[in-house]
Protein backbone atom coordinates (compact mmCIF):
# COMPACT_ATOMS: atom_id res chain seq x y z
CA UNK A 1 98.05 118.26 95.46
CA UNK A 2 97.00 121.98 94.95
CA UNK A 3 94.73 124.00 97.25
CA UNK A 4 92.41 123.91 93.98
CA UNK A 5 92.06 119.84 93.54
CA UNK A 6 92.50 119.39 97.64
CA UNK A 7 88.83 121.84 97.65
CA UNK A 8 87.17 119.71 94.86
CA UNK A 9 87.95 116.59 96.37
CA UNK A 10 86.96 117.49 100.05
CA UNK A 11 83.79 119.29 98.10
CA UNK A 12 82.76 115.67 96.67
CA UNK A 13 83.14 113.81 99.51
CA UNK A 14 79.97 116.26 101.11
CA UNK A 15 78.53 117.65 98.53
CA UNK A 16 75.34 114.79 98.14
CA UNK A 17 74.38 116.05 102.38
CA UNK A 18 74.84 119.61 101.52
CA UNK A 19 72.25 120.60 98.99
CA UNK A 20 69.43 118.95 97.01
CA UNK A 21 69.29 119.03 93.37
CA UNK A 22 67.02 122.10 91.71
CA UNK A 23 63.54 121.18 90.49
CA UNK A 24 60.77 123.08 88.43
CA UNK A 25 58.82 125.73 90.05
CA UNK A 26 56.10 123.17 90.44
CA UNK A 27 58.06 120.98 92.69
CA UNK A 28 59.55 120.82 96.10
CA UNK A 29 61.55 123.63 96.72
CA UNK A 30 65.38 123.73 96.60
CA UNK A 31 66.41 122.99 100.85
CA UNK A 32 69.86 123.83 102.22
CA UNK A 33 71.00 121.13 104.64
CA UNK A 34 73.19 122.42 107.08
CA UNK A 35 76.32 120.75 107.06
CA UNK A 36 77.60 119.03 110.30
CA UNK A 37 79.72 121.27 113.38
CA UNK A 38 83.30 120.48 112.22
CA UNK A 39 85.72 118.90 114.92
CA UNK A 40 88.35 121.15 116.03
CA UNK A 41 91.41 118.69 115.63
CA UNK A 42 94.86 118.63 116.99
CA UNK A 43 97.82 116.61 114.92
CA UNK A 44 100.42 115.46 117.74
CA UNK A 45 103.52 113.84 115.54
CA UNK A 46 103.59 116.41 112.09
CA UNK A 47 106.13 113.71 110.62
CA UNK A 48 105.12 111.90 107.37
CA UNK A 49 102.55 109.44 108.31
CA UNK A 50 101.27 111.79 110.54
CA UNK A 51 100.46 113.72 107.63
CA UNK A 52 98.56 111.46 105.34
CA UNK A 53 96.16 111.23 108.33
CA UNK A 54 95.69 114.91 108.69
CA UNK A 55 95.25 115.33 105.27
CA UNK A 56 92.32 112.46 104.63
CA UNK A 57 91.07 114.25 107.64
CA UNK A 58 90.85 117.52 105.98
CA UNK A 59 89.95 116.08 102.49
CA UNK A 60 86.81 114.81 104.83
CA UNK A 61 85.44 118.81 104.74
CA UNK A 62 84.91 118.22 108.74
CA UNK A 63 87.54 119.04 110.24
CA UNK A 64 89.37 122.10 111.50
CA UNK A 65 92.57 122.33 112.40
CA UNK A 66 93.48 124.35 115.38
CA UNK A 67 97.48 122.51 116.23
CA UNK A 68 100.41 120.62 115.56
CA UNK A 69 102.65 120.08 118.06
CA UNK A 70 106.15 118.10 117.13
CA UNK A 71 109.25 118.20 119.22
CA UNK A 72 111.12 119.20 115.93
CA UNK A 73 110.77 122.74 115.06
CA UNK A 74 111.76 122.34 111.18
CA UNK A 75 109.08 119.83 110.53
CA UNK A 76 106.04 121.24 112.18
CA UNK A 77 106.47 124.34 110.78
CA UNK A 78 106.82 122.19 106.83
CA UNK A 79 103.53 120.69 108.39
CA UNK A 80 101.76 124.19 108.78
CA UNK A 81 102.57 125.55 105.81
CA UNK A 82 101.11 122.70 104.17
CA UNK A 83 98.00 122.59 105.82
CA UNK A 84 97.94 126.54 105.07
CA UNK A 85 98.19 125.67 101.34
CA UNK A 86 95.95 123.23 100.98
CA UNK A 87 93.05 125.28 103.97
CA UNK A 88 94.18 128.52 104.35
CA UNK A 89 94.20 127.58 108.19
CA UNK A 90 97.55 128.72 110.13
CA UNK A 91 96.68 125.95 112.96
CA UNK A 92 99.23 126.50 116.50
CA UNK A 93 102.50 125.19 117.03
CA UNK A 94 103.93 123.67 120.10
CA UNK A 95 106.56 121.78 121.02
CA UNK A 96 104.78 119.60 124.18
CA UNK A 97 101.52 117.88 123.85
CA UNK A 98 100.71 118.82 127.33
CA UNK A 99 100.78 122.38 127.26
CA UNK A 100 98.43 121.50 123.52
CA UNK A 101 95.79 119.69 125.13
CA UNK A 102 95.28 121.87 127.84
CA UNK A 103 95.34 125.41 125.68
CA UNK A 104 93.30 124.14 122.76
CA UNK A 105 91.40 121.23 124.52
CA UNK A 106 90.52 119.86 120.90
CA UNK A 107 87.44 117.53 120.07
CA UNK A 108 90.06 115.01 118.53
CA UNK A 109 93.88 114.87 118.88
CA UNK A 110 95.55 112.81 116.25
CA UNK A 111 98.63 110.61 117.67
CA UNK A 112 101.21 110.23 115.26
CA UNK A 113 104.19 110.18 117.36
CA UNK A 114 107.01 107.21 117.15
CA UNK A 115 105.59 104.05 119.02
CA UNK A 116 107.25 105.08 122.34
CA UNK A 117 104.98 108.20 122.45
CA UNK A 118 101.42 106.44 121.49
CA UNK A 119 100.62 105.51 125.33
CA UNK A 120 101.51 108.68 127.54
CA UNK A 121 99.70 111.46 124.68
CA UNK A 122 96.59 109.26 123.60
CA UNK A 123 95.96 108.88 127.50
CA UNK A 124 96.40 112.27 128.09
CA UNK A 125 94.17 113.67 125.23
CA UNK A 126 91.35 111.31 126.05
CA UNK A 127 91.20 112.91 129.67
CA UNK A 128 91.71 115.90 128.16
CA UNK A 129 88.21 115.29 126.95
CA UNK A 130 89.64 114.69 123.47
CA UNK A 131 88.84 111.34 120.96
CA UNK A 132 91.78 109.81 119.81
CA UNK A 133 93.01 108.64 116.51
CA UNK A 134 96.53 106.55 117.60
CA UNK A 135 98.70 105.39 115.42
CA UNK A 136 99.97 101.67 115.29
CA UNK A 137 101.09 99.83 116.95
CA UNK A 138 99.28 101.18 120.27
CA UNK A 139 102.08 100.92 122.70
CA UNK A 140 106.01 100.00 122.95
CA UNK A 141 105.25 97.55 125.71
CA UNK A 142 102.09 95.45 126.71
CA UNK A 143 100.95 96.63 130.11
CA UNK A 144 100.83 100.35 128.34
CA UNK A 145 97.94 98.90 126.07
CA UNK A 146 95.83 97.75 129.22
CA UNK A 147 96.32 101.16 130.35
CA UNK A 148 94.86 102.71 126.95
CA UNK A 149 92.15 100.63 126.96
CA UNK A 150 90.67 100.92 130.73
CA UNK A 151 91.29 104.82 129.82
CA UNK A 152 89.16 105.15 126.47
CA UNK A 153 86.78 103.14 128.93
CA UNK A 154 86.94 104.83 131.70
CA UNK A 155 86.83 108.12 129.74
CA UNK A 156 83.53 107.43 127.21
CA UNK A 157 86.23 108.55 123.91
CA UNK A 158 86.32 107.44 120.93
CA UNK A 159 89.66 105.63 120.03
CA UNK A 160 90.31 104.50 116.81
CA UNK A 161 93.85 102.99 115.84
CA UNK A 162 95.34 103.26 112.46
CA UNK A 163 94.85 99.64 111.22
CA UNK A 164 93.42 100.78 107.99
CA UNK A 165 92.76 97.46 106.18
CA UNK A 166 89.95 96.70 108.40
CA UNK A 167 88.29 99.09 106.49
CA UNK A 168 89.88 98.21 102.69
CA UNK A 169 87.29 97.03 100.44
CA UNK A 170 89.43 94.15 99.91
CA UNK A 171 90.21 92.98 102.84
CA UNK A 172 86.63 93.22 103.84
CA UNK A 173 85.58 91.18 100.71
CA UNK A 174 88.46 88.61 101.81
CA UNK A 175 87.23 88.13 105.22
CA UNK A 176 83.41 87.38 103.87
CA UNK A 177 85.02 84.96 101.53
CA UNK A 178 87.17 83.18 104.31
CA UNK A 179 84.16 83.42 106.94
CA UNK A 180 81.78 81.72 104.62
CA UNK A 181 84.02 78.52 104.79
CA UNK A 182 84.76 78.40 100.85
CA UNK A 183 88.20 78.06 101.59
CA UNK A 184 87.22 75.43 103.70
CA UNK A 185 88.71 74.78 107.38
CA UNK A 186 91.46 76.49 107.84
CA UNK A 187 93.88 75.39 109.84
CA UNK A 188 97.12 77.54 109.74
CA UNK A 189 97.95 80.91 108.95
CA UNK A 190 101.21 82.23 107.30
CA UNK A 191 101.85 86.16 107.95
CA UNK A 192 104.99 87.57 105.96
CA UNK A 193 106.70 90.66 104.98
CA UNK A 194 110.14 89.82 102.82
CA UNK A 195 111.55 92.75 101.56
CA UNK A 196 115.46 92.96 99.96
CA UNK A 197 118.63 94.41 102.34
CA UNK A 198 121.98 94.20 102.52
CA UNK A 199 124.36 94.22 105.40
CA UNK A 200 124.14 98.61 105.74
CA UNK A 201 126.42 100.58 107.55
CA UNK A 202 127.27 101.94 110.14
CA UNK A 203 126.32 105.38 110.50
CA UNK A 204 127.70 107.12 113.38
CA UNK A 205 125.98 109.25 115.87
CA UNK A 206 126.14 112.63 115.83
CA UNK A 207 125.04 116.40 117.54
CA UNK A 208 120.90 116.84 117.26
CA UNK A 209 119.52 119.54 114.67
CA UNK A 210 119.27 123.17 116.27
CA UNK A 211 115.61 123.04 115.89
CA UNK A 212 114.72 119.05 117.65
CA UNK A 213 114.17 118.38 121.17
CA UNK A 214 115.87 115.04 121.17
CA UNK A 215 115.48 115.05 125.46
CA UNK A 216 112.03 115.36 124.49
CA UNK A 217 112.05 112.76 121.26
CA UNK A 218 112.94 110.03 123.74
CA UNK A 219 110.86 111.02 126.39
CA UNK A 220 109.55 108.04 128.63
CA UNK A 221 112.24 106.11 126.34
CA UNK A 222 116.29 105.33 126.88
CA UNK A 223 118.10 108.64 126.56
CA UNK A 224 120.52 107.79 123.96
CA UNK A 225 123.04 109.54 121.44
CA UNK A 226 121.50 110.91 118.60
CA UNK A 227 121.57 109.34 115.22
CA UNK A 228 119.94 110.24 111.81
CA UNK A 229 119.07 107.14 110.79
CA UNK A 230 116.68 107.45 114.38
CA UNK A 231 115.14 110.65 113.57
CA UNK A 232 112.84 110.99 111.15
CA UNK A 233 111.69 107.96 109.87
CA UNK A 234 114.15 104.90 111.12
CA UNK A 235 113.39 104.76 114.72
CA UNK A 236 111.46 101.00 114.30
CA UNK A 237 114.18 99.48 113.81
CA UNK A 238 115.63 100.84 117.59
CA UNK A 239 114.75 98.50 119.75
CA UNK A 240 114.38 101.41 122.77
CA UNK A 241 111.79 103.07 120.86
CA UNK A 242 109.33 100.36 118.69
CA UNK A 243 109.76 96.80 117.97
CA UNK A 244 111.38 96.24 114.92
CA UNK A 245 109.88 95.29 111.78
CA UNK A 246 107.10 92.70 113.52
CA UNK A 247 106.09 95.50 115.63
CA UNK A 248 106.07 97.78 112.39
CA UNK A 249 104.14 95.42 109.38
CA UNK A 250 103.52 92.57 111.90
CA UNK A 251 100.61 94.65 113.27
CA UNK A 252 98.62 94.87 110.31
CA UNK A 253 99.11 91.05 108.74
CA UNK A 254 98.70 89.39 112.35
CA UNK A 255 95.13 91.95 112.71
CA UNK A 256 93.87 89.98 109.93
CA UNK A 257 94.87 86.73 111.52
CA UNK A 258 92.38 88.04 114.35
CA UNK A 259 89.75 89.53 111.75
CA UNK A 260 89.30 85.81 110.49
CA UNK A 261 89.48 84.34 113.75
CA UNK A 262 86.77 84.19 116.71
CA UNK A 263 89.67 83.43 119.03
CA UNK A 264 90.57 86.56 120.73
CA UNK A 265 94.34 85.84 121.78
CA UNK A 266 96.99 82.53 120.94
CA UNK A 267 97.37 80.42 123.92
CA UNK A 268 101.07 80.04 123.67
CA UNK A 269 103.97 81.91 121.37
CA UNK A 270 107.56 81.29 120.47
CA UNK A 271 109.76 83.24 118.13
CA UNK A 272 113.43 83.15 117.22
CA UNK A 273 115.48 85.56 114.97
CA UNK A 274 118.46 87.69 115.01
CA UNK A 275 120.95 89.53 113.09
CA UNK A 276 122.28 87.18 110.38
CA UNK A 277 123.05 90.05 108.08
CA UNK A 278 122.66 93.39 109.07
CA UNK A 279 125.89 95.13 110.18
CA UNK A 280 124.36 98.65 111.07
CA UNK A 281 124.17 100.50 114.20
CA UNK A 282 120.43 99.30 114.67
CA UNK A 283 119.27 96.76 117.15
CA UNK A 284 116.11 95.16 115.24
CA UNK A 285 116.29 91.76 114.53
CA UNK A 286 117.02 91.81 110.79
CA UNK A 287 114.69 88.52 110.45
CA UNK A 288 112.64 86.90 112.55
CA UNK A 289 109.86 83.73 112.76
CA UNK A 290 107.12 83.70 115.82
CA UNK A 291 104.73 80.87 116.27
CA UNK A 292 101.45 81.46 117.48
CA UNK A 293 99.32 78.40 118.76
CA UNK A 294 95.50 78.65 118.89
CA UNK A 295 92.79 76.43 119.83
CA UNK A 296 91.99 75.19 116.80
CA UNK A 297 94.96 76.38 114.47
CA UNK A 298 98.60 77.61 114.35
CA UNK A 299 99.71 80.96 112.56
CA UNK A 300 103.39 81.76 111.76
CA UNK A 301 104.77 84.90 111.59
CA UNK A 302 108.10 85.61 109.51
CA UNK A 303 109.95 88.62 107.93
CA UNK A 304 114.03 89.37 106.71
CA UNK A 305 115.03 92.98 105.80
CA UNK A 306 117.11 91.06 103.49
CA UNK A 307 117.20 88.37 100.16
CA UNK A 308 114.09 89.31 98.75
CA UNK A 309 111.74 86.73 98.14
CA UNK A 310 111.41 86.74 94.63
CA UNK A 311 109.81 83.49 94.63
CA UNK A 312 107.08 84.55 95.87
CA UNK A 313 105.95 87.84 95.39
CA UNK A 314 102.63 88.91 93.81
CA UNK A 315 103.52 91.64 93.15
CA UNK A 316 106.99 93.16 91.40
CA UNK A 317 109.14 93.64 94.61
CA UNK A 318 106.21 92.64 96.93
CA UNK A 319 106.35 89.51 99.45
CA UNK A 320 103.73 90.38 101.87
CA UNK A 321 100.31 89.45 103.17
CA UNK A 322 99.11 86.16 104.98
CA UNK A 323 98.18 82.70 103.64
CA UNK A 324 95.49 80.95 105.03
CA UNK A 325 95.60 77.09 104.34
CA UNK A 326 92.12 75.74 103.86
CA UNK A 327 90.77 72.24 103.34
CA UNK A 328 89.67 73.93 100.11
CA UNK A 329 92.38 75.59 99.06
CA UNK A 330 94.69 78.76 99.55
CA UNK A 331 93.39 81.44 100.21
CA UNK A 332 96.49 84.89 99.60
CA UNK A 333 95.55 88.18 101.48
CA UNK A 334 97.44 90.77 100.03
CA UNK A 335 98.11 94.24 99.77
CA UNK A 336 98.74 96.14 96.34
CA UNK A 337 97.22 92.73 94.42
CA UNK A 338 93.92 92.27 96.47
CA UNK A 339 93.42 88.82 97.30
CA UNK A 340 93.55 85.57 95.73
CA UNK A 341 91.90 81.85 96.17
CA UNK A 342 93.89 78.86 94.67
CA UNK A 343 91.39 76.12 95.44
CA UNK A 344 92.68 72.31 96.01
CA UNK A 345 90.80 70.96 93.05
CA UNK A 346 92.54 71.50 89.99
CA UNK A 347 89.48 71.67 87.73
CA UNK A 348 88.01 74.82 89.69
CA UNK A 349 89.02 78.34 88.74
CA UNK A 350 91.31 80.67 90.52
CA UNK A 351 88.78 83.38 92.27
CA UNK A 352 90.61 86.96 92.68
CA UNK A 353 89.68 90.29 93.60
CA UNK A 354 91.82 93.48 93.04
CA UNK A 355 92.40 96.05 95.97
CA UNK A 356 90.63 99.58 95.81
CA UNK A 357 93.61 101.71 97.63
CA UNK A 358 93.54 105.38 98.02
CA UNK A 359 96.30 107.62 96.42
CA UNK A 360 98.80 108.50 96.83
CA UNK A 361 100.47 106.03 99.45
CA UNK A 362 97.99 102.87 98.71
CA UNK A 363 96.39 103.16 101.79
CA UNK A 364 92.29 103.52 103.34
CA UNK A 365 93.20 105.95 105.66
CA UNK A 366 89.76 108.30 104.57
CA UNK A 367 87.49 105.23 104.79
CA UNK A 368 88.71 105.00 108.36
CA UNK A 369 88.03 108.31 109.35
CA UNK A 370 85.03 108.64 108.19
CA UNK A 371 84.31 104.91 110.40
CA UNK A 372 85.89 107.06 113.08
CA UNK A 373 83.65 110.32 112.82
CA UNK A 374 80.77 108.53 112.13
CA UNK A 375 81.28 106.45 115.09
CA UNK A 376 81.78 109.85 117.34
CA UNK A 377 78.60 111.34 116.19
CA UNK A 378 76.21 108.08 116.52
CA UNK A 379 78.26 106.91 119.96
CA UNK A 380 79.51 103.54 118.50
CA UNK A 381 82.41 101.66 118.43
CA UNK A 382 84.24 102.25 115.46
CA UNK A 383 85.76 99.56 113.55
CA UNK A 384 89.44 99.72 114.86
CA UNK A 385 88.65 100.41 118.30
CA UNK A 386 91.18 100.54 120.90
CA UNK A 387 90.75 96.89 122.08
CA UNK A 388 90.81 95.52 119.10
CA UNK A 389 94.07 97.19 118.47
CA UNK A 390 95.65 96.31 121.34
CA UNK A 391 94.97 92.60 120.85
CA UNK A 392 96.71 92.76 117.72
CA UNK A 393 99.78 94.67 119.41
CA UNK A 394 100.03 92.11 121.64
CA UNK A 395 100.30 89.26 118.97
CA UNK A 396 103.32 91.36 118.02
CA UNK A 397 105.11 92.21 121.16
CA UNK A 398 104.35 89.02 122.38
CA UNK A 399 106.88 87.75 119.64
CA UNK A 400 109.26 90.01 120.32
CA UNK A 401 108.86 89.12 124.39
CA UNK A 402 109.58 85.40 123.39
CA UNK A 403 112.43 86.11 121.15
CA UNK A 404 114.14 88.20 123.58
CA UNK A 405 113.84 85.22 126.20
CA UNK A 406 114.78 82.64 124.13
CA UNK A 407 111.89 80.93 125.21
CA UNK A 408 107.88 80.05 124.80
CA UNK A 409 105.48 82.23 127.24
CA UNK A 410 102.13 80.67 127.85
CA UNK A 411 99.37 83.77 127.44
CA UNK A 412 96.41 84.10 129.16
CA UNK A 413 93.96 86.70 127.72
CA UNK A 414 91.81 86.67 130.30
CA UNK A 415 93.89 88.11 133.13
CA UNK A 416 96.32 89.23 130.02
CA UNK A 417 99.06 87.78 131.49
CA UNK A 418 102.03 84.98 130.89
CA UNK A 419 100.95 82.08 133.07
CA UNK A 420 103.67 80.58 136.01
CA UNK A 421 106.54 82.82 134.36
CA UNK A 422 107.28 86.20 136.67
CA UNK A 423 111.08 86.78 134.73
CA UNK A 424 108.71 86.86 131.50
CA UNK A 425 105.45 88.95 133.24
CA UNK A 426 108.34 91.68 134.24
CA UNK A 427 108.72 92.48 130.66
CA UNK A 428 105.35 93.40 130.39
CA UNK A 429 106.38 96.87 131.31
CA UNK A 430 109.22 98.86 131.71
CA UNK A 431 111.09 101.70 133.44
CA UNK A 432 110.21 105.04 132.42
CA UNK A 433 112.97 107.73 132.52
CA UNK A 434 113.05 111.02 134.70
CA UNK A 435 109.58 112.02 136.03
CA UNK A 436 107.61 110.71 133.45
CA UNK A 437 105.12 107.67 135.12
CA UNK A 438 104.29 104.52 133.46
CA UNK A 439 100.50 104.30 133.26
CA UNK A 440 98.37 102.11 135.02
C-alpha cells in the first residue's frame, strides 16, 4: 500500500466525526469537529506481525508514532522506513525497551516481541504509565500471566491482547447463534489446526547477523546457539522461547471454547504428543492432543505440522477451527469460511455465514483497536482484556504442562493453581537468566 491509498483509507475511517456535510445558506451552518488528541504510540517487536498492528493502528488516523525499538538493527530500521512512507513520521529507534519507555514515556506501547518477551515489556510499559496492546499468547509460562494481570490492575491501564476474533463479525455472529441454544446442548468441543509437513531438516546453527542482539533476543530465556530458522519468524516452534504450535493457533481456537462457555477454566487436563515425524533441529511437538474436562462438557484440542487433513478442510488447504457438538446439530467455527451449522435433522437446511476479514492477512486487527481506543477514552474494559487473555493462555500451557509430565494436573482457577501436585505447580514458573527477575 502507497502513502496515497494508506491516507484515503485512514481519511474514511474519521472522516463522518470530522466535519458535517454543507447545507444552504438558510440552514445550520457548516461546524468543524475537532478531531480527538492522537496517542503517542511506541511499537516494541518491529517484526512482521508486529507490523500489521502498527499499521491498522495508523490506518485508525489516531495515532502517532514516536518509536520502535527491536533488538535487530536491520529490521527496525525496514520498520521506519515504512512507517515514513506510508506517515511521513521518522518515529525513534532503540534497541532496549527500557531505555524506550523511560525517554518517550508513550500513551500506548505495542508488544510484539516473541512470546518469551510479552511478560517483562508489557509490565514494564504499564508502570511506565503506558496502555498496552500484547501480543498472544500473554506469557511463556503461567505464573507470568498472574503477574500481568494484578499489574494492568494494580496500574488502572488498559491491556488489550491480540485475540482478534473476539472482535470478527463472524465469530461474533457464531457465538449469538451457539448462545441462543439452536445448536442445542452442547456437550463437547473439538479445537484443531492440521496443516501439511514433512520430516524438515536439520539446519545447523550458525554466527548471529552483525546488526541482532541475540544476548538480548533471548533475554529472560535459555541462552542458546543461534539458528535462522529461530530468528525471525520460527521461534514457536523452540520450546525455550513459546510453546509450540498449541501455544501459537491453540490460543485463538481454545478462546472461543471460553467465548461460548460461562465456565471460566477446565477442572482437569491431559495431553499427549510428540515427534512422530519431524526430524529438524526444533523441539515442538510436531502433533499433539490435550483434553480438557469441564463441568458440564469436554473439549479436545489436536494439531500435526504434518499429513494434511484433506478430509476435512473447508477450505482448500485449511483444517482449522472448532466443532461444537450440539443436541441439534454441528455447529463449524471457522476461519477463512465463516461458520457453518449442520443440524441433526436431515430435512432442515444447512445455516452458514461467510467471514468479513480485513486485507491483506485475513485478520480484524483494526476492529480491535478501535475496541481498544475506544475502551481507553470511555475507561472500559475492552473486549480482549488482559484476564480474559490469560485464561485462554492458560488452556494452552496447561496442555503443554501435562504433556511434558506425562500426566493429568487437576486445575483450580480459583487459587490458579494444580491441586495436591507441587512437581507439577513448579512448572508454573521458571528460572530467569542473568539479572533479569521473574515477576510476581
Amino acid at each position: 500500500m502507497n502513502r496515497s491509498d494508506f491516507l484515503k483509507t485512514s481519511a474514511l475511517a474519521t472522516a463522518g466525526t470530522l466535519l458535517l456535510p454543507q447545507s444552504p445558506a438558510s440552514a445550520v451552518p457548516f461546524i468543524y469537529h475537532r478531531p480527538p488528541q492522537k496517542f503517542r504510540v511506541a511499537l516494541i517487536g518491529s517484526g512482521w506481525w508486529g507490523m500489521n498492528i502498527l499499521r491498522a493502528a495508523m490506518q485508525s488516523g489516531e495515532v502517532t508514532v514516536v518509536a520502535l525499538c527491536d533488538v535487530d538493527k536491520a529490521q527496525v530500521q525496514r520498520a521506519q522506513a515504512d512507517v515514513t512512507k506510508l506517515s511521513n513520521e521518522r518515529p525513534k529507534l532503540y534497541g532496549d525497551f527500557r531505555e524506550l519507555l523511560n525517554a518517550e514515556k508513550p500513551d500506548i506501547a505495542i508488544v510484539a516481541t516473541p512470546d518469551h518477551w510479552h511478560p517483562l515489556i508489557a509490565i514494564a510499559a504499564m508502570q511506565t504509565g503506558a496502555h498496552v496492546y500484547v501480543e498472544k499468547p500473554i506469557s511463556h509460562t503461567i505464573n507470568e500471566g498472574k503477574a500481568m494481570v494484578r499489574a494492568a490492575r494494580a496500574t488502572g491501564k488498559v491491556c488489550q491482547v491480540g485475540t482478534h476474533r473476539r472482535i470478527s463479525p463472524h465469530n461474533v455472529s457464531g457465538m449469538d447463534f451457539l448462545r441462543s441454544g439452536k445448536a442445542g446442548k452442547i456437550g463437547m468441543v473439538r479445537a484443531f489446526v492440521s496443516y501439511g509437513g514433512n520430516e524438515g531438516k536439520v539446519t545447523p546453527d550458525a554466527e548471529p547477523p552483525r546488526d541482532l542482539d541475540w544476548d538480548m533476543w533471548c533475554g529472560p530465556a535459555p541462552l542458546r546457539a543461534y539458528n535462522p530458522t529461530i530468528h525471525p519468524r520460527g521461534f514457536r516452534q523452540y520450546l525455550d522461547y513459546a510453546n509450540g504450535q498449541l501455544g501459537d493457533w491453540g490460543i485463538h481456537w481454545l478462546d472461543q471454547v471460553l467465548w461460548w462457555t460461562d465456565e471460566k477454566a477446565p477442572r482437569k487436563v491431559y495431553s499427549t504428543g510428540g515427534r512422530a515425524i519431524r526430524r529438524d533441529q526444533t523441539d515442538a511437538p510436531d502433533h499433539q492432543v490435550a483434553t480438557y474436562e469441564f463441568e458440564g462438557f469436554t473439549a479436545i484440542w489436536e494439531h500435526r505440522l504434518f499429513a494434511g487433513n484433506n478430509a476435512e478442510k473447508t477450505m482448500p488447504n485449511q483444517a482449522v477451527g472448532c466443532y461444537f457438538y450440539g443436541t441439534e446439530g454441528t455447529f463449524h467455527m471457522g476461519w477463512l469460511d465463516g461458520w457453518t451449522f449442520y443440524p441433526v435433522d436431515p430435512k432442515k437446511p444447512t445455516i452458514h455465514q461467510d467471514a468479513q476479514l480485513d486485507k491483506p492477512d485475513d485478520q480484524n486487527i483494526a476492529g480491535l483497536w478501535t475496541n481498544f481506543t475506544d475502551s481507553i477514552r470511555n475507561n472500559r474494559t475492552p473486549v480482549c482484556d488482559i484476564e480474559i487473555g490469560q485464561r485462554s493462555t492458560n488452556m494452552a500451557l496447561l496442555g503443554m504442562l501435562s504433556m511434558k509430565l506425562g500426566r493429568s494436573v487437576a486445575w483450580d482457577q480459583t487459587t490458579q493453581t494444580i491441586l495436591n501436585d507441587p512437581e507439577a505447580n513448579a512448572l508454573l514458573s521458571r528460572p530467569y537468566r542473568g539479572s533479569w527477575q521473574y515477576p510476581t
